[in-house]
PDB file of N, CA and C in Angstrom:
ATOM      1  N   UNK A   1     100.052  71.801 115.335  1.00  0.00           N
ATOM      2  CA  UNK A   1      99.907  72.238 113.954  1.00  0.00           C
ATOM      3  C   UNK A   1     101.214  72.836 113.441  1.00  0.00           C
ATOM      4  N   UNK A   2     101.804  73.564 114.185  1.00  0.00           N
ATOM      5  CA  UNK A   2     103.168  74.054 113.662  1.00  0.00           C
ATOM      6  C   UNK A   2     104.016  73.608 114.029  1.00  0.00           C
ATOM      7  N   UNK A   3     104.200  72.370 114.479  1.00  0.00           N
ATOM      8  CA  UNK A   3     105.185  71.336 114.900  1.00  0.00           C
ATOM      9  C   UNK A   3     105.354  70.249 113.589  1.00  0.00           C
ATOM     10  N   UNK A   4     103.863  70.339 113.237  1.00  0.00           N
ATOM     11  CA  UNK A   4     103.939  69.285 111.491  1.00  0.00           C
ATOM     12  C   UNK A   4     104.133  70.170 110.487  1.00  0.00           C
ATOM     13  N   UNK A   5     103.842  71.836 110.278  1.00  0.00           N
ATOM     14  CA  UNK A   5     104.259  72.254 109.377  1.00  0.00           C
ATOM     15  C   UNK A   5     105.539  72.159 109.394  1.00  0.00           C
ATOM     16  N   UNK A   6     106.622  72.442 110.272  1.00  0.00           N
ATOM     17  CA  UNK A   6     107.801  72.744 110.941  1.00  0.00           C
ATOM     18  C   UNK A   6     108.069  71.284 110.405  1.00  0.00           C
ATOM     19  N   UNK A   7     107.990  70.346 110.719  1.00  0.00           N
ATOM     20  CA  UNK A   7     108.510  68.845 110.827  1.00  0.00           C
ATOM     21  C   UNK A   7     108.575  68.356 109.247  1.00  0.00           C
ATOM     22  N   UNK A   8     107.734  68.666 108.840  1.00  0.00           N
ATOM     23  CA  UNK A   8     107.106  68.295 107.190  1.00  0.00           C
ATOM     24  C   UNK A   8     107.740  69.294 106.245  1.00  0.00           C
ATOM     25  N   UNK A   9     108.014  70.758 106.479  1.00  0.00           N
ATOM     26  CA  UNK A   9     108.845  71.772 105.797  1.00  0.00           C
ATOM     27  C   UNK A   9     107.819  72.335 105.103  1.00  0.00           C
ATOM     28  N   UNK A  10     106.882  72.533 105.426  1.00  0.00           N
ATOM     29  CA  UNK A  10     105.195  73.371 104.914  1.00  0.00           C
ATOM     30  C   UNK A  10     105.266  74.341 105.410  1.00  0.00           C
ATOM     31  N   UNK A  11     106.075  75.325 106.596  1.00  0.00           N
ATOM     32  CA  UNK A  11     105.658  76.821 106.825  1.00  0.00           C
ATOM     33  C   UNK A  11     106.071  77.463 105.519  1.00  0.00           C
ATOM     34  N   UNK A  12     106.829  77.450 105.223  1.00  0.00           N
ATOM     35  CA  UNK A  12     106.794  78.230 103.830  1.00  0.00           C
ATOM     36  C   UNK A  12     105.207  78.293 102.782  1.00  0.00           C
ATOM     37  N   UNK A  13     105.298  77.267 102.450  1.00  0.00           N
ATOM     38  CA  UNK A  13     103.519  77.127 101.760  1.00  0.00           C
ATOM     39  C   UNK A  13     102.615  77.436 102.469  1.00  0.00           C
ATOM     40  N   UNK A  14     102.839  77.291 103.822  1.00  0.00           N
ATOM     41  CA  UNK A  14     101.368  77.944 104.206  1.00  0.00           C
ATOM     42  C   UNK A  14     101.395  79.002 104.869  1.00  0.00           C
ATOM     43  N   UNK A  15     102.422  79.921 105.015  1.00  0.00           N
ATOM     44  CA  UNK A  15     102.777  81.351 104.819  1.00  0.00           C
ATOM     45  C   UNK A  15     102.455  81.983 103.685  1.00  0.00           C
ATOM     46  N   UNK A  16     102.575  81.137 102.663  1.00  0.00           N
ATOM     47  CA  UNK A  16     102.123  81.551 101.207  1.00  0.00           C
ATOM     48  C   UNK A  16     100.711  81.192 101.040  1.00  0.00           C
ATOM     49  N   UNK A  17     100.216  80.332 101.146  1.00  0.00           N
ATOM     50  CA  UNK A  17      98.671  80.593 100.875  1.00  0.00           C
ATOM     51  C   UNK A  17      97.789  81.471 101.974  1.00  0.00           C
ATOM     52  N   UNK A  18      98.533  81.512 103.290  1.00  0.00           N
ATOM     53  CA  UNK A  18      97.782  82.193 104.004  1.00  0.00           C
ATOM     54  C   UNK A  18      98.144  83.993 103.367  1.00  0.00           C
ATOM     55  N   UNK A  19      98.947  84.297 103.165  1.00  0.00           N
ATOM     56  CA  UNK A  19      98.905  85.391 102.656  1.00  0.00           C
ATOM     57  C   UNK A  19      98.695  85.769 101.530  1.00  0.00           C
ATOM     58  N   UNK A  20      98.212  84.627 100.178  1.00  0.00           N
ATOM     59  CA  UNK A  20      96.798  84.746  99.047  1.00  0.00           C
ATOM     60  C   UNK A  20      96.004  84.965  99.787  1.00  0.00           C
ATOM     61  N   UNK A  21      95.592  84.548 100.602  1.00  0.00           N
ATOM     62  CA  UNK A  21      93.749  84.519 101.332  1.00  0.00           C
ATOM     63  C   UNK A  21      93.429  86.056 101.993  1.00  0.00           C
ATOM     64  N   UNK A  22      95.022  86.367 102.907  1.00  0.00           N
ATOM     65  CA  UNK A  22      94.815  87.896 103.006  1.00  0.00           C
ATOM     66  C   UNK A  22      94.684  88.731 101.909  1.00  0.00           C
ATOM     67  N   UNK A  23      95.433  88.748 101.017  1.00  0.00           N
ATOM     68  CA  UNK A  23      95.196  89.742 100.079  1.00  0.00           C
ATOM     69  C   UNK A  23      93.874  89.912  99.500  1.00  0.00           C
ATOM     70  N   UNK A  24      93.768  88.214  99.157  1.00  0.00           N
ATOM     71  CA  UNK A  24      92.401  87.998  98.666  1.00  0.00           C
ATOM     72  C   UNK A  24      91.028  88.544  99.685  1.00  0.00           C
ATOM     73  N   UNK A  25      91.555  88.315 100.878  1.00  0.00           N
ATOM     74  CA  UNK A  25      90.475  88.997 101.379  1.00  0.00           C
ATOM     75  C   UNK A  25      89.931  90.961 101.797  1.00  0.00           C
ATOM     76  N   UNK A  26      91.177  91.398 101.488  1.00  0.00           N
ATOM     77  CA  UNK A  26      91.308  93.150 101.060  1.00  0.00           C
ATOM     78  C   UNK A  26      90.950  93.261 100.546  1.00  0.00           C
ATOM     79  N   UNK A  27      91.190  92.473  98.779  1.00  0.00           N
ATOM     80  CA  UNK A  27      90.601  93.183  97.533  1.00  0.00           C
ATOM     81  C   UNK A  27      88.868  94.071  97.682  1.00  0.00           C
ATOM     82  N   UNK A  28      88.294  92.584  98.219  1.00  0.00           N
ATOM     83  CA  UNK A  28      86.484  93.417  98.304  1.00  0.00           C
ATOM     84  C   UNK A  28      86.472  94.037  99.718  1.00  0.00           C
ATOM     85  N   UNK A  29      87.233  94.122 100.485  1.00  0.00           N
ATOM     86  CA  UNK A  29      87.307  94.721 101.742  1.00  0.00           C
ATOM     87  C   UNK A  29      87.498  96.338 101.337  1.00  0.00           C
ATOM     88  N   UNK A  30      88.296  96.701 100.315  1.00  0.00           N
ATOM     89  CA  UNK A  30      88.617  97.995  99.769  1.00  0.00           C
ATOM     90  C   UNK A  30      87.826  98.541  99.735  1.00  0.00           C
ATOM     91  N   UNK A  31      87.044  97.702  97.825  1.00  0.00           N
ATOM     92  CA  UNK A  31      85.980  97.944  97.141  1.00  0.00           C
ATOM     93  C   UNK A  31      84.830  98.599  98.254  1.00  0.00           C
ATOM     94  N   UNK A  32      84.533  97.743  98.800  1.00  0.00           N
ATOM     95  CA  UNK A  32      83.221  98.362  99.709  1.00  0.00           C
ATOM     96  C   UNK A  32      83.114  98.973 100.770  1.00  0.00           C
ATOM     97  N   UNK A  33      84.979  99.243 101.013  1.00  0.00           N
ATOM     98  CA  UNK A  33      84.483 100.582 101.998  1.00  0.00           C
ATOM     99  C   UNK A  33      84.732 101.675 101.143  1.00  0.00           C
ATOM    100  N   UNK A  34      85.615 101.800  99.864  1.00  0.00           N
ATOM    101  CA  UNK A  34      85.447 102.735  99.192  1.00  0.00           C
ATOM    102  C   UNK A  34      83.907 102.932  98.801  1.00  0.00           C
ATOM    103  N   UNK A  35      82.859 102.495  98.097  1.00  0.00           N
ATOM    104  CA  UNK A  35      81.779 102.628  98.103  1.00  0.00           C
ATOM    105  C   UNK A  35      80.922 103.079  99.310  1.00  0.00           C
ATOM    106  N   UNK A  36      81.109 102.753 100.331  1.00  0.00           N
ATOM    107  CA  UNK A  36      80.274 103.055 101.177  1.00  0.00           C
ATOM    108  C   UNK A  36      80.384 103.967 102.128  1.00  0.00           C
ATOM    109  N   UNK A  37      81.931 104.459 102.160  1.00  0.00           N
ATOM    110  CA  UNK A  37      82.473 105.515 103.224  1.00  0.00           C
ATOM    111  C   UNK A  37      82.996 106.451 102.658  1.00  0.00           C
ATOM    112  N   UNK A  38      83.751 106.052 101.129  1.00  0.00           N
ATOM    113  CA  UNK A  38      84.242 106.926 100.274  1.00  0.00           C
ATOM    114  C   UNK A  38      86.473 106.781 100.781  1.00  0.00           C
ATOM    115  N   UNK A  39      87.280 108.132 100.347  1.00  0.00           N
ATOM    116  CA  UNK A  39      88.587 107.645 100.953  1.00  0.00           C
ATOM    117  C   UNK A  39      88.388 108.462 102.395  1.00  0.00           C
ATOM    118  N   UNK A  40      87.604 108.807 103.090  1.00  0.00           N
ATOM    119  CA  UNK A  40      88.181 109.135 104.402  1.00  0.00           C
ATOM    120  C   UNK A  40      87.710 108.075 105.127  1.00  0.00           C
ATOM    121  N   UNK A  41      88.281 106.914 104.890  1.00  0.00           N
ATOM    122  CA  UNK A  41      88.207 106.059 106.151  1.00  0.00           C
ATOM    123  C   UNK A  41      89.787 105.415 105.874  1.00  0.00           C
ATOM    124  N   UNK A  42      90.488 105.395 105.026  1.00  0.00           N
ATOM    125  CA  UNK A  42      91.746 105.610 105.007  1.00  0.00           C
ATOM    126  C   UNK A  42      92.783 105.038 105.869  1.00  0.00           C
ATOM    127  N   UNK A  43      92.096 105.990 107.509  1.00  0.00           N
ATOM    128  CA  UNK A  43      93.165 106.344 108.316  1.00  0.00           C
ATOM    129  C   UNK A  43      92.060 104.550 109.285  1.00  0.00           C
ATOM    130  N   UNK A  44      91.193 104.360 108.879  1.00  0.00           N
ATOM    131  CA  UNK A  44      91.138 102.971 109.406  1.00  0.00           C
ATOM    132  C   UNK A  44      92.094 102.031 109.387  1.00  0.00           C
ATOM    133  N   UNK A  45      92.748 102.126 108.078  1.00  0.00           N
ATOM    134  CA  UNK A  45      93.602 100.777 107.944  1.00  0.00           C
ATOM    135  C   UNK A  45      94.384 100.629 108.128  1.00  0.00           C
ATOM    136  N   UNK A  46      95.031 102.703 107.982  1.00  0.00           N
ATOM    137  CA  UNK A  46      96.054 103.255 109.614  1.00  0.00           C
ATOM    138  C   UNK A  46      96.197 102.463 110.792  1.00  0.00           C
ATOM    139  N   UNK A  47      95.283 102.864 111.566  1.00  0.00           N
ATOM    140  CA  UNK A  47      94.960 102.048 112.826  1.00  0.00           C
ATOM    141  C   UNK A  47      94.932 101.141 112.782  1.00  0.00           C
ATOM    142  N   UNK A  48      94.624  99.762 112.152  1.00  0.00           N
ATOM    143  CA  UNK A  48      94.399  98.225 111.505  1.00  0.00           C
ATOM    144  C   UNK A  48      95.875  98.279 111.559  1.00  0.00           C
ATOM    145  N   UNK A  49      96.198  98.387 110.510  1.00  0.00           N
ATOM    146  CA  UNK A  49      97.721  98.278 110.504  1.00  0.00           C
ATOM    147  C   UNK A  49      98.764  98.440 111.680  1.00  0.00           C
ATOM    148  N   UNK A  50      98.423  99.439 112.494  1.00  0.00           N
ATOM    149  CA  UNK A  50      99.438  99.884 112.954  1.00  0.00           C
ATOM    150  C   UNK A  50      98.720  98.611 114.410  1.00  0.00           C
ATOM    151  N   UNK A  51      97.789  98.617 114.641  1.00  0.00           N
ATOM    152  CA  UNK A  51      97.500  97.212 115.733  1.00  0.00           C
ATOM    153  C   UNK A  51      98.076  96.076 115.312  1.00  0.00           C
ATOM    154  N   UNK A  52      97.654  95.683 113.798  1.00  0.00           N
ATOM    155  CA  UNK A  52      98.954  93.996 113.822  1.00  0.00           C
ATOM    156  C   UNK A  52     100.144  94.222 113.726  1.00  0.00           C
ATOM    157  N   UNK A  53     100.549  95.012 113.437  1.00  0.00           N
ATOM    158  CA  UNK A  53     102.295  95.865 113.551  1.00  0.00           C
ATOM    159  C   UNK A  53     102.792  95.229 115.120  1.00  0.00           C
ATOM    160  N   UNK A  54     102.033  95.897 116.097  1.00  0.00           N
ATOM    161  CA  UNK A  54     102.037  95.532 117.068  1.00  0.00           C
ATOM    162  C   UNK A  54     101.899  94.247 117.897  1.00  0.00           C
ATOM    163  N   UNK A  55     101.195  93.662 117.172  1.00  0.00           N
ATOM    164  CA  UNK A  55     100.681  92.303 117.484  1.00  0.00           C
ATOM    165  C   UNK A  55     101.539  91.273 116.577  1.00  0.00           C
ATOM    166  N   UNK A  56     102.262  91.679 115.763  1.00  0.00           N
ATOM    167  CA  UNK A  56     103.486  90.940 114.884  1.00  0.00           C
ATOM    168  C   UNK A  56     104.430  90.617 116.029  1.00  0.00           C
ATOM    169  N   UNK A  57     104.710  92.088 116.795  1.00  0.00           N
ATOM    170  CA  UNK A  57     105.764  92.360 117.380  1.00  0.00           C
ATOM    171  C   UNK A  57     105.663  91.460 118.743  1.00  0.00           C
ATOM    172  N   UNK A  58     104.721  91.278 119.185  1.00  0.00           N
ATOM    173  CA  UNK A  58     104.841  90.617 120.748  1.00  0.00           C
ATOM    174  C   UNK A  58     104.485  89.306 120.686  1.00  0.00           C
ATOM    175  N   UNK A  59     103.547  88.602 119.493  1.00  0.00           N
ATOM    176  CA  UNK A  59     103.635  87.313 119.201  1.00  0.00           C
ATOM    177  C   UNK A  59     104.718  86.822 119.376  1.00  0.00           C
ATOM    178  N   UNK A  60     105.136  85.880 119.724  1.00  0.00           N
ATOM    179  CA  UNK A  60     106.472  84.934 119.814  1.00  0.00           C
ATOM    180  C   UNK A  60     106.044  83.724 118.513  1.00  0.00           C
ATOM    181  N   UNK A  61     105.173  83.197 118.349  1.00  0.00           N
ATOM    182  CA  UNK A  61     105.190  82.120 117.745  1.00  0.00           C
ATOM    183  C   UNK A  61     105.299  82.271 115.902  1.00  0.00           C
ATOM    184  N   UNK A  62     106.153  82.008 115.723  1.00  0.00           N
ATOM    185  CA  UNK A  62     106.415  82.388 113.761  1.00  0.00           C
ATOM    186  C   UNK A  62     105.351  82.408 112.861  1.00  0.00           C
ATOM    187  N   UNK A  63     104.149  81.511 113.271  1.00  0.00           N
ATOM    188  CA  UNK A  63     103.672  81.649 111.966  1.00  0.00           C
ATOM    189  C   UNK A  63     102.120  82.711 112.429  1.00  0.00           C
ATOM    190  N   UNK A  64     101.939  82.563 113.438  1.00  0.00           N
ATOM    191  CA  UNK A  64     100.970  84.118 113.469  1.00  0.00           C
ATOM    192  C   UNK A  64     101.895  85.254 114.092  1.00  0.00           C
ATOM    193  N   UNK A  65     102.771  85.259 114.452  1.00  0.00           N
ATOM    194  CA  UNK A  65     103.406  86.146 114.201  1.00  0.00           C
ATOM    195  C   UNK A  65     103.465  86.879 112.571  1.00  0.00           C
ATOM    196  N   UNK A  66     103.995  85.844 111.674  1.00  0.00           N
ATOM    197  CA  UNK A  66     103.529  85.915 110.264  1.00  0.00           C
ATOM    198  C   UNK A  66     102.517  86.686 109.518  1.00  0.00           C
ATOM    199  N   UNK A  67     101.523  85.599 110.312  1.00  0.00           N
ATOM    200  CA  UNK A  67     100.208  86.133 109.731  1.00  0.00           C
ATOM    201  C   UNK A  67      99.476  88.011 109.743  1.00  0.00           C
ATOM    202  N   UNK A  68     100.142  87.857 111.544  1.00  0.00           N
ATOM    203  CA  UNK A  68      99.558  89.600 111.729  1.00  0.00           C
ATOM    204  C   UNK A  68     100.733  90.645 111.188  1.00  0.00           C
ATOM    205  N   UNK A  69     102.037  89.961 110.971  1.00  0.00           N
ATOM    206  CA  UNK A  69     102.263  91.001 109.715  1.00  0.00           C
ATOM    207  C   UNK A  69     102.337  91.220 108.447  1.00  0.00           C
ATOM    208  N   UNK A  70     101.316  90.363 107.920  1.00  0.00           N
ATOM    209  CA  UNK A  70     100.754  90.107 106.559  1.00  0.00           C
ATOM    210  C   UNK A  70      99.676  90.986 106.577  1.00  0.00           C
ATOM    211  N   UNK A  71      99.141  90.750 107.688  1.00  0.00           N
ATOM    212  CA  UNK A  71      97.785  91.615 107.854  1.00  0.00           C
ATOM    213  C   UNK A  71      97.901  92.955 108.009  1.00  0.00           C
ATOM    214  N   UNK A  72      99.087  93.409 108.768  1.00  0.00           N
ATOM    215  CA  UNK A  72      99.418  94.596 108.580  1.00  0.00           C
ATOM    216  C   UNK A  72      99.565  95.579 107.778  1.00  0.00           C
ATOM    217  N   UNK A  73     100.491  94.621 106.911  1.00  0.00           N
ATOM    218  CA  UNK A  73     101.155  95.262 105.476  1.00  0.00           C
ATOM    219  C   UNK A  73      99.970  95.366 104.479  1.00  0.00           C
ATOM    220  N   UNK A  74      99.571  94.513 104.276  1.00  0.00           N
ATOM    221  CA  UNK A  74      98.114  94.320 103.731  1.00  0.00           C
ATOM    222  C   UNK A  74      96.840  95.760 103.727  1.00  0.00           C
ATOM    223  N   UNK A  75      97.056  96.065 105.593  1.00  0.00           N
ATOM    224  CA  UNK A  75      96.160  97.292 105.510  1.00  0.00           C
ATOM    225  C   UNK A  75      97.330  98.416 105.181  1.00  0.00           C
ATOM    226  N   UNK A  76      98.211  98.635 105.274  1.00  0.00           N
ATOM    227  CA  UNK A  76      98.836  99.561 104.872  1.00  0.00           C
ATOM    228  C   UNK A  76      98.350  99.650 103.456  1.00  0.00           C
ATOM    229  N   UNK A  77      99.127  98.693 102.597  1.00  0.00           N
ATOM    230  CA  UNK A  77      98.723  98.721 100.982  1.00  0.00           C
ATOM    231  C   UNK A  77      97.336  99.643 100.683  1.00  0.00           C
ATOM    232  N   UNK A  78      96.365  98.516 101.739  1.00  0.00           N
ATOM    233  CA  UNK A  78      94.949  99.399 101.170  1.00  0.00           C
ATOM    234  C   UNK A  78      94.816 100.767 101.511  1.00  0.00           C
ATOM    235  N   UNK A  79      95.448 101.665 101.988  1.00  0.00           N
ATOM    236  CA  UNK A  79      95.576 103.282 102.289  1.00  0.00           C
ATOM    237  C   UNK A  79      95.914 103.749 100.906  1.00  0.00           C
ATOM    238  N   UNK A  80      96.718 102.927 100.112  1.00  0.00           N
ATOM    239  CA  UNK A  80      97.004 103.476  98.694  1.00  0.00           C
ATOM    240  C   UNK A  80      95.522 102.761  98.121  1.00  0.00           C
ATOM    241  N   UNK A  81      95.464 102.062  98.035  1.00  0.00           N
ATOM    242  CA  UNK A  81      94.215 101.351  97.137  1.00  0.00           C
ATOM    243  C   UNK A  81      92.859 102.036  97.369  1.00  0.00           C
ATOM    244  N   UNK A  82      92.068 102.377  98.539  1.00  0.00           N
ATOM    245  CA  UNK A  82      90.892 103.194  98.398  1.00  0.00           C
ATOM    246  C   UNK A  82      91.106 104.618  97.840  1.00  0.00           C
ATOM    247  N   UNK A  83      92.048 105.271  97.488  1.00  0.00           N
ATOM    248  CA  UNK A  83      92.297 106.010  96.673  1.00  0.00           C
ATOM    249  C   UNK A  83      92.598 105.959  95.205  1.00  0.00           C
ATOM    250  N   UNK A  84      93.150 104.953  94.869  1.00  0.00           N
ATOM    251  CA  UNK A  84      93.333 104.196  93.579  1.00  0.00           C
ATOM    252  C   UNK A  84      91.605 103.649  92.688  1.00  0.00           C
ATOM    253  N   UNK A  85      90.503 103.142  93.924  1.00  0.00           N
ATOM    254  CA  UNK A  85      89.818 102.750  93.974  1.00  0.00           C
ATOM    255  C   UNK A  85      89.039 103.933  93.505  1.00  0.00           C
ATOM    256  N   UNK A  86      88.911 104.984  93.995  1.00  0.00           N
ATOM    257  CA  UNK A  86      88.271 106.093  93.530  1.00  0.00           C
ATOM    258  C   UNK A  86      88.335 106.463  92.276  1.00  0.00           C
ATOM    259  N   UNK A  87      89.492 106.247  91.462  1.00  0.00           N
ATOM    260  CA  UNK A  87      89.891 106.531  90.766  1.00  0.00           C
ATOM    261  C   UNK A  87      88.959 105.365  89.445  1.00  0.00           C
ATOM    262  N   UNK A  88      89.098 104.143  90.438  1.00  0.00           N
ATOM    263  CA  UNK A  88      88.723 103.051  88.835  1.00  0.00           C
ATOM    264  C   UNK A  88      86.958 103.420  89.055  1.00  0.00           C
ATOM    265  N   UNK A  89      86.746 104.212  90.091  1.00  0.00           N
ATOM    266  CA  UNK A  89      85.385 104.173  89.848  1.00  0.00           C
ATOM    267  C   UNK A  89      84.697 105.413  88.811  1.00  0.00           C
ATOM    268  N   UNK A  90      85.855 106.852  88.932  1.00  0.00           N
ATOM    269  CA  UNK A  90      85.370 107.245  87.807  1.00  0.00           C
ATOM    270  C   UNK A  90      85.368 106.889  86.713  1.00  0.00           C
ATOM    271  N   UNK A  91      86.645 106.402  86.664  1.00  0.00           N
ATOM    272  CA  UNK A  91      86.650 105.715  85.459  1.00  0.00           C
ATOM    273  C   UNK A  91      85.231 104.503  84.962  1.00  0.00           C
ATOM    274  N   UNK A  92      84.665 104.306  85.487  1.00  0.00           N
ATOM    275  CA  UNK A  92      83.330 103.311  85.494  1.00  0.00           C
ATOM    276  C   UNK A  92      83.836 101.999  85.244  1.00  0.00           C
ATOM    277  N   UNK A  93      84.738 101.790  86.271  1.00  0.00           N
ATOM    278  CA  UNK A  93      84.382 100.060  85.960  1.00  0.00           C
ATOM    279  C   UNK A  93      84.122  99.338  87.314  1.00  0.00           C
ATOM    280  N   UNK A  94      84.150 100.480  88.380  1.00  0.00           N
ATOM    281  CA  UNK A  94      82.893 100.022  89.510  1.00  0.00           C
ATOM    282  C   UNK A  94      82.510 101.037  89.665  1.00  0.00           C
ATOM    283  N   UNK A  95      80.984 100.399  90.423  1.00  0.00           N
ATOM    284  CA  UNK A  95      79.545 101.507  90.318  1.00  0.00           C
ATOM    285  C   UNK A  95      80.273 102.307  91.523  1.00  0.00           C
ATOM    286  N   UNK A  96      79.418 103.837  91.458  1.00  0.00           N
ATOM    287  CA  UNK A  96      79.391 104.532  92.676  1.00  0.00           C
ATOM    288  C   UNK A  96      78.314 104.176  93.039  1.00  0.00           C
ATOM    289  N   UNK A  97      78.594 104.848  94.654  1.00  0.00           N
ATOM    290  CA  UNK A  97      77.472 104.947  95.579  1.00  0.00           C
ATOM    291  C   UNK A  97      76.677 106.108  95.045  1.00  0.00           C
ATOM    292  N   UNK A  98      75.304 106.087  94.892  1.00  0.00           N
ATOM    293  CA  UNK A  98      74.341 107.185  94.519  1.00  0.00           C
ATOM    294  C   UNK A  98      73.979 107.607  95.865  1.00  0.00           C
ATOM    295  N   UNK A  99      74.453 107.102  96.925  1.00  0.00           N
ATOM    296  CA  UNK A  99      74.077 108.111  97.972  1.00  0.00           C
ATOM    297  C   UNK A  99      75.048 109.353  98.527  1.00  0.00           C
ATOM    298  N   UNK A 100      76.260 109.133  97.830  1.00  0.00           N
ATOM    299  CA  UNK A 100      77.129 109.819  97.525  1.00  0.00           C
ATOM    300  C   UNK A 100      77.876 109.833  96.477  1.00  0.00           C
ATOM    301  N   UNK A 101      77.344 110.377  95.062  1.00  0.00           N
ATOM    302  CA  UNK A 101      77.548 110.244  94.099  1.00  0.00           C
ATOM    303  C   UNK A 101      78.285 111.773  93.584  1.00  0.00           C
ATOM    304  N   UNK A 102      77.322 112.503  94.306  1.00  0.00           N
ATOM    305  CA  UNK A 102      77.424 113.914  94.287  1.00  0.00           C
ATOM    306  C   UNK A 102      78.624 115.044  94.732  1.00  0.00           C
ATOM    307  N   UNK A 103      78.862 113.656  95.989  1.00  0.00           N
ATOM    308  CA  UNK A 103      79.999 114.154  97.020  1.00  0.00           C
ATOM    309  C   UNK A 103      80.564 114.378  97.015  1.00  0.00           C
ATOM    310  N   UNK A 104      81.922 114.863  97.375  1.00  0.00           N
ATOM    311  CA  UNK A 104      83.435 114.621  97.229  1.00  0.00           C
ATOM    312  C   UNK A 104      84.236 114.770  98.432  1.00  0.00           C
ATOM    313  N   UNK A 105      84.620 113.331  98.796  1.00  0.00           N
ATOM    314  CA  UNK A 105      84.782 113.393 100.149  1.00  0.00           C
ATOM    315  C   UNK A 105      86.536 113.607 100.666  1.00  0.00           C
ATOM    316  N   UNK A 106      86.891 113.850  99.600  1.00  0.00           N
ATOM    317  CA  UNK A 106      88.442 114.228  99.344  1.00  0.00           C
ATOM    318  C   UNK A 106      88.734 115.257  98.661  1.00  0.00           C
ATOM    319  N   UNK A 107      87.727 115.623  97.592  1.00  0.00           N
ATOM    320  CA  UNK A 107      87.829 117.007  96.770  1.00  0.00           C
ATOM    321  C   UNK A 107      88.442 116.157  95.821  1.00  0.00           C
ATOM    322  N   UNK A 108      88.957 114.470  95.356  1.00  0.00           N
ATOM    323  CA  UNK A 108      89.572 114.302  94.198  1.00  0.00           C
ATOM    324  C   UNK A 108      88.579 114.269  92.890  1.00  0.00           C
ATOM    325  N   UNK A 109      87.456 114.738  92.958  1.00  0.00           N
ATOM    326  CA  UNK A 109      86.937 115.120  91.735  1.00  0.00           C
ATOM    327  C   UNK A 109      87.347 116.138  90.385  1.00  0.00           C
ATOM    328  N   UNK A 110      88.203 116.806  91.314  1.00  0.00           N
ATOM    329  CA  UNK A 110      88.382 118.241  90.439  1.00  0.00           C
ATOM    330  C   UNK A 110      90.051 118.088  89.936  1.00  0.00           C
ATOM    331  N   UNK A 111      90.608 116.917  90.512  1.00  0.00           N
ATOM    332  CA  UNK A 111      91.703 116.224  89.846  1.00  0.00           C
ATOM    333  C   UNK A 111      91.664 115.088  89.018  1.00  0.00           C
ATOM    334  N   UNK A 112      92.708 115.129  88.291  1.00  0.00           N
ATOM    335  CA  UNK A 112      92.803 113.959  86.852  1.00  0.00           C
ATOM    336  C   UNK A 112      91.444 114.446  86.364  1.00  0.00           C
TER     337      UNK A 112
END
């Protein structure tokens, strides 16, 4: 498979769509752990991250090598985003959780 991307001159494109599909696949990955855990799970994507960091690093082969540090960077990003996320939810343009509606699992209620 990476002998015809390689041969054909496609790792580029499919470095690029594979890393639409990651992003694309964070976006609702955020959303619903912000909903359901709130921002202290955060330091998950910490750990996420900091494992394909690792797994970037000892891969030898370029294009998952690639991939797990797409995936990396990716959970990094979302450490800013479930906090950002909190944010579009007061704002109401996604629902809260009513099982923790009340909560404040960061104290950012009483900011902005």
């Amino acid at each position: 498979m990476i002998e015809f991307l390689t041969t054909h001159n496609l790792m580029g494109l499919a470095i690029g769509i594979i890393t639409f599909l990651v992003i694309g696949l964070f976006h609702p990955i955020v959303i619903k752990a912000e909903y359901y855990l709130g921002t202290k799970c955060w330091w998950m994507f910490l750990v996420l991250g900091i494992i394909f960091v690792i797994l970037s690093v000892i891969i030898k082969n370029i294009l998952p090598s690639t991939i797990m540090g797409v995936v990396a960077f990716s959970s990094f990003w979302s450490i800013l985003e479930i906090f950002e996320q909190t944010k579009r939810v007061k704002k109401g343009w996604f629902p809260a959780n009513p099982k923790r509606a009340k909560k404040t699992d960061t104290d950012t209620s009483k900011k902005e």
